[in-house]
C-alpha atoms as a PDB file:
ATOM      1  CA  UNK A   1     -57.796 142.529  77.602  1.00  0.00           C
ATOM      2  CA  UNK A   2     -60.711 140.393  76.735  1.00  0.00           C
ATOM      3  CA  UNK A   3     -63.310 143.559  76.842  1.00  0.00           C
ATOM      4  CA  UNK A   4     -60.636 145.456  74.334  1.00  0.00           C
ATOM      5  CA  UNK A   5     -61.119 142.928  71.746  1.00  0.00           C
ATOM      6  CA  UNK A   6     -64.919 142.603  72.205  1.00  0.00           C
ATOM      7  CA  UNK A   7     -65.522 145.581  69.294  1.00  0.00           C
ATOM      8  CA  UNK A   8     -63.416 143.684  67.188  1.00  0.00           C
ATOM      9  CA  UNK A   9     -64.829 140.424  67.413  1.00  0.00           C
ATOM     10  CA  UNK A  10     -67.999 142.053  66.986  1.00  0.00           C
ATOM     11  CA  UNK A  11     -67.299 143.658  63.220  1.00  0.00           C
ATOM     12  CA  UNK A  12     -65.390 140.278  62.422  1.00  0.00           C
ATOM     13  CA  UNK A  13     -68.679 138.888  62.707  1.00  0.00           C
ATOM     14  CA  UNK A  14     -70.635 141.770  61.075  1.00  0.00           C
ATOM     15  CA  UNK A  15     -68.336 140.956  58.105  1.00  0.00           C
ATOM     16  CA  UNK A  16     -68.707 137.548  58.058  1.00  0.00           C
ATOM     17  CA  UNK A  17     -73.031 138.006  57.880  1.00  0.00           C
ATOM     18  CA  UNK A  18     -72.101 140.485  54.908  1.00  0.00           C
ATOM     19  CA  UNK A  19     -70.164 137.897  53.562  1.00  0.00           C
ATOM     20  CA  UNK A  20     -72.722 135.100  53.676  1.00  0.00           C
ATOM     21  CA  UNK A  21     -75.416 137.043  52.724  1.00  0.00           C
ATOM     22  CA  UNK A  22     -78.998 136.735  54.649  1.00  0.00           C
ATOM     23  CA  UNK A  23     -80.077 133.170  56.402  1.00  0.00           C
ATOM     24  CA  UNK A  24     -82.907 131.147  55.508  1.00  0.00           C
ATOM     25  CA  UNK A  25     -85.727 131.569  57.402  1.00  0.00           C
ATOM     26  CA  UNK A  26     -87.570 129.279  58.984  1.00  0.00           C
ATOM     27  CA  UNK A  27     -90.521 128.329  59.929  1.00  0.00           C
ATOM     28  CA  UNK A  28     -90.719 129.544  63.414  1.00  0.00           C
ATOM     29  CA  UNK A  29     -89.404 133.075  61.663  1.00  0.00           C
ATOM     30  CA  UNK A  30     -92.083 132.787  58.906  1.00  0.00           C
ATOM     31  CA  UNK A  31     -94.563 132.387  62.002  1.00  0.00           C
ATOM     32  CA  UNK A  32     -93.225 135.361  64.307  1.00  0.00           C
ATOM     33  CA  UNK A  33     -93.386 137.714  60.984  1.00  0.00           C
ATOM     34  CA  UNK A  34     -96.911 136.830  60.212  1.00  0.00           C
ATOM     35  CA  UNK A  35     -97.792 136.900  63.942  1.00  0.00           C
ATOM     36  CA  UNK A  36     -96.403 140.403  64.469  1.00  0.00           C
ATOM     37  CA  UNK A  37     -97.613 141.395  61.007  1.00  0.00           C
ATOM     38  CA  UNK A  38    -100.948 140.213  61.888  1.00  0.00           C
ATOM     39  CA  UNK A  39    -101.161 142.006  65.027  1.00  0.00           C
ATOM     40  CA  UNK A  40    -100.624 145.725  62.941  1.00  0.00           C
ATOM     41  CA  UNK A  41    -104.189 145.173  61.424  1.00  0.00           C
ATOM     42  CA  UNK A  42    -106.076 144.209  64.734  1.00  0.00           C
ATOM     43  CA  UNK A  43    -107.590 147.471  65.281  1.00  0.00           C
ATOM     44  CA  UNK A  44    -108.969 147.538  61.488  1.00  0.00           C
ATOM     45  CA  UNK A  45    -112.168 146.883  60.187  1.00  0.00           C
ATOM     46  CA  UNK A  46    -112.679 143.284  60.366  1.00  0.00           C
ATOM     47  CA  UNK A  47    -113.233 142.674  56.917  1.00  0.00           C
ATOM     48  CA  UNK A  48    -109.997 144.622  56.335  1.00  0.00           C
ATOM     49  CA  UNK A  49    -108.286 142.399  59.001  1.00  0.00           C
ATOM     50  CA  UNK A  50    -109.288 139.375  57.669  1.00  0.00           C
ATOM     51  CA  UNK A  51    -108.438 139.567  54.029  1.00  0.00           C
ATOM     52  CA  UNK A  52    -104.707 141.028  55.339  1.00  0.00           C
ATOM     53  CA  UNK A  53    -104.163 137.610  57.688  1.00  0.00           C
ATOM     54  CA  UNK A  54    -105.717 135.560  54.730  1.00  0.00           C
ATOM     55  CA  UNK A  55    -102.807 136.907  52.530  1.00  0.00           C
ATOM     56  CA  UNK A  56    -100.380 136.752  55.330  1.00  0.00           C
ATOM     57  CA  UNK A  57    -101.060 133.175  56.123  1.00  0.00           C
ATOM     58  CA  UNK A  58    -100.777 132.068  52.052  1.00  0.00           C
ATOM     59  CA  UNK A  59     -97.340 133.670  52.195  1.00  0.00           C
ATOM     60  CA  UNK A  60     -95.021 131.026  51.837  1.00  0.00           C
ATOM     61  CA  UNK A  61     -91.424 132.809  51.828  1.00  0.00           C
ATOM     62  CA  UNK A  62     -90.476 135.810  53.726  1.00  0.00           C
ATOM     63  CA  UNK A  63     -90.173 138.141  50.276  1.00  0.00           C
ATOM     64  CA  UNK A  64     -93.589 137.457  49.968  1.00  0.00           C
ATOM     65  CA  UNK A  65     -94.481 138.802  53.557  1.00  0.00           C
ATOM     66  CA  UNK A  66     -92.134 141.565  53.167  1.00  0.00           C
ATOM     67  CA  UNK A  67     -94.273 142.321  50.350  1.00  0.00           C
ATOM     68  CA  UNK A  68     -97.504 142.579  51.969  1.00  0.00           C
ATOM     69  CA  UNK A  69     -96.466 145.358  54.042  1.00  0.00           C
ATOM     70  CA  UNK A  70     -97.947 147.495  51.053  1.00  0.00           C
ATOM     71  CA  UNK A  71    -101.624 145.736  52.498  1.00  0.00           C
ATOM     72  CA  UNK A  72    -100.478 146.421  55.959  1.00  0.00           C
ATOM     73  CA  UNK A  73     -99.995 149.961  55.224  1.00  0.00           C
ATOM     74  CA  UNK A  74    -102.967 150.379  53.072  1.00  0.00           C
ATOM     75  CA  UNK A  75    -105.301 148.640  55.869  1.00  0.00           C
ATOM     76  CA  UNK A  76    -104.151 151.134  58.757  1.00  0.00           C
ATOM     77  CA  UNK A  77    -103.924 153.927  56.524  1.00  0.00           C
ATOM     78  CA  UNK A  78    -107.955 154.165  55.218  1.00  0.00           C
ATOM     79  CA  UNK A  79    -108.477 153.732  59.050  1.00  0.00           C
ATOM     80  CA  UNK A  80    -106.329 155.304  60.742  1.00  0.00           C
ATOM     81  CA  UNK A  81    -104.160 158.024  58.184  1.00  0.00           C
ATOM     82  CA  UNK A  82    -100.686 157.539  56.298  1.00  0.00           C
ATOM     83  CA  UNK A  83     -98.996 158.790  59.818  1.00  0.00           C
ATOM     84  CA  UNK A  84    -100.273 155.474  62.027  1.00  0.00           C
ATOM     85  CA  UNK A  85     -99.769 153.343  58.854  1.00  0.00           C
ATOM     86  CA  UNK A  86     -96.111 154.907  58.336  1.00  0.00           C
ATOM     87  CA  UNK A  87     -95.571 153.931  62.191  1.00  0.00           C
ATOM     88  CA  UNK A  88     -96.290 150.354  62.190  1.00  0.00           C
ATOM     89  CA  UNK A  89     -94.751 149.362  58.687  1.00  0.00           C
ATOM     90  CA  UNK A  90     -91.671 150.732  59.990  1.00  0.00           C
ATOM     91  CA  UNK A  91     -91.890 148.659  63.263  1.00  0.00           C
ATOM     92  CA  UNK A  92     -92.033 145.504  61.207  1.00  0.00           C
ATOM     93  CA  UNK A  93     -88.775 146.392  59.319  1.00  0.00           C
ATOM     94  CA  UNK A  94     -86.245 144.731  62.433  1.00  0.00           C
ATOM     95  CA  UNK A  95     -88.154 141.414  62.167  1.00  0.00           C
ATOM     96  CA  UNK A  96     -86.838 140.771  58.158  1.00  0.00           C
ATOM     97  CA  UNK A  97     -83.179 141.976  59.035  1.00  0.00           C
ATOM     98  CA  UNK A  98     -80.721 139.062  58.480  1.00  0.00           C
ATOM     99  CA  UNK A  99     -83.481 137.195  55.964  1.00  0.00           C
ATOM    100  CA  UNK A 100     -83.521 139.413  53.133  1.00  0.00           C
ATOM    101  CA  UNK A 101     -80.117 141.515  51.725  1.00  0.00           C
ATOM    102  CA  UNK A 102     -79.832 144.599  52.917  1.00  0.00           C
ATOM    103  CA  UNK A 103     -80.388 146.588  49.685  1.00  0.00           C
ATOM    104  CA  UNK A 104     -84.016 145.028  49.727  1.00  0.00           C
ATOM    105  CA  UNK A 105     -84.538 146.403  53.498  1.00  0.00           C
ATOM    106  CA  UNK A 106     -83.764 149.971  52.241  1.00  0.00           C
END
């Protein structure tokens, strides 16, 4: 009985997230996005590297880090091509679901 209702509970609460809209972050999320993020420009020239965690670090709110993807991108892609850049942009996407609406994750 229990395991037939688990589906249901389960959209009830996707509902109620719609509902509320996205959470706050915090600052232990701010951290783990700008760690992660950070990490997707290790391989770069370390001039590159650096300016991209300078930026990352003055971010203050999570739009702004979702923002500096376009620097991610641009970093890996002079280095590496649009392909590797394309790749780790979109790994960073799960990290900034349930912080920022939906429409902006599109």
């Amino acid at each position: 009985m229990i395991q037939a209702l688990r589906p249901l509970a389960q959209a009830a609460l996707n509902v109620g997230r719609r509902m509320a809209g996205p959470r706050t972050a915090t600052l232990a999320d701010l951290a783990r996005i700008r760690r992660a993020m950070g990490e997707q420009v290790l391989d770069c020239e370390l001039k590159v590297a650096r300016r991209v965690r300078t930026q990352l670090d003055s971010a203050a709110t999570v739009l702004q880090l979702w923002l500096l993807r376009s620097e991610i991108y641009q970093a890996v892609s002079d280095q590496f091509g649009q392909h590797e850049a394309m790749r780790r942009v979109k790994r960073l996407k799960p990290l900034f679901e349930g912080l920022l609406p939906e429409r902006q994750l599109k």
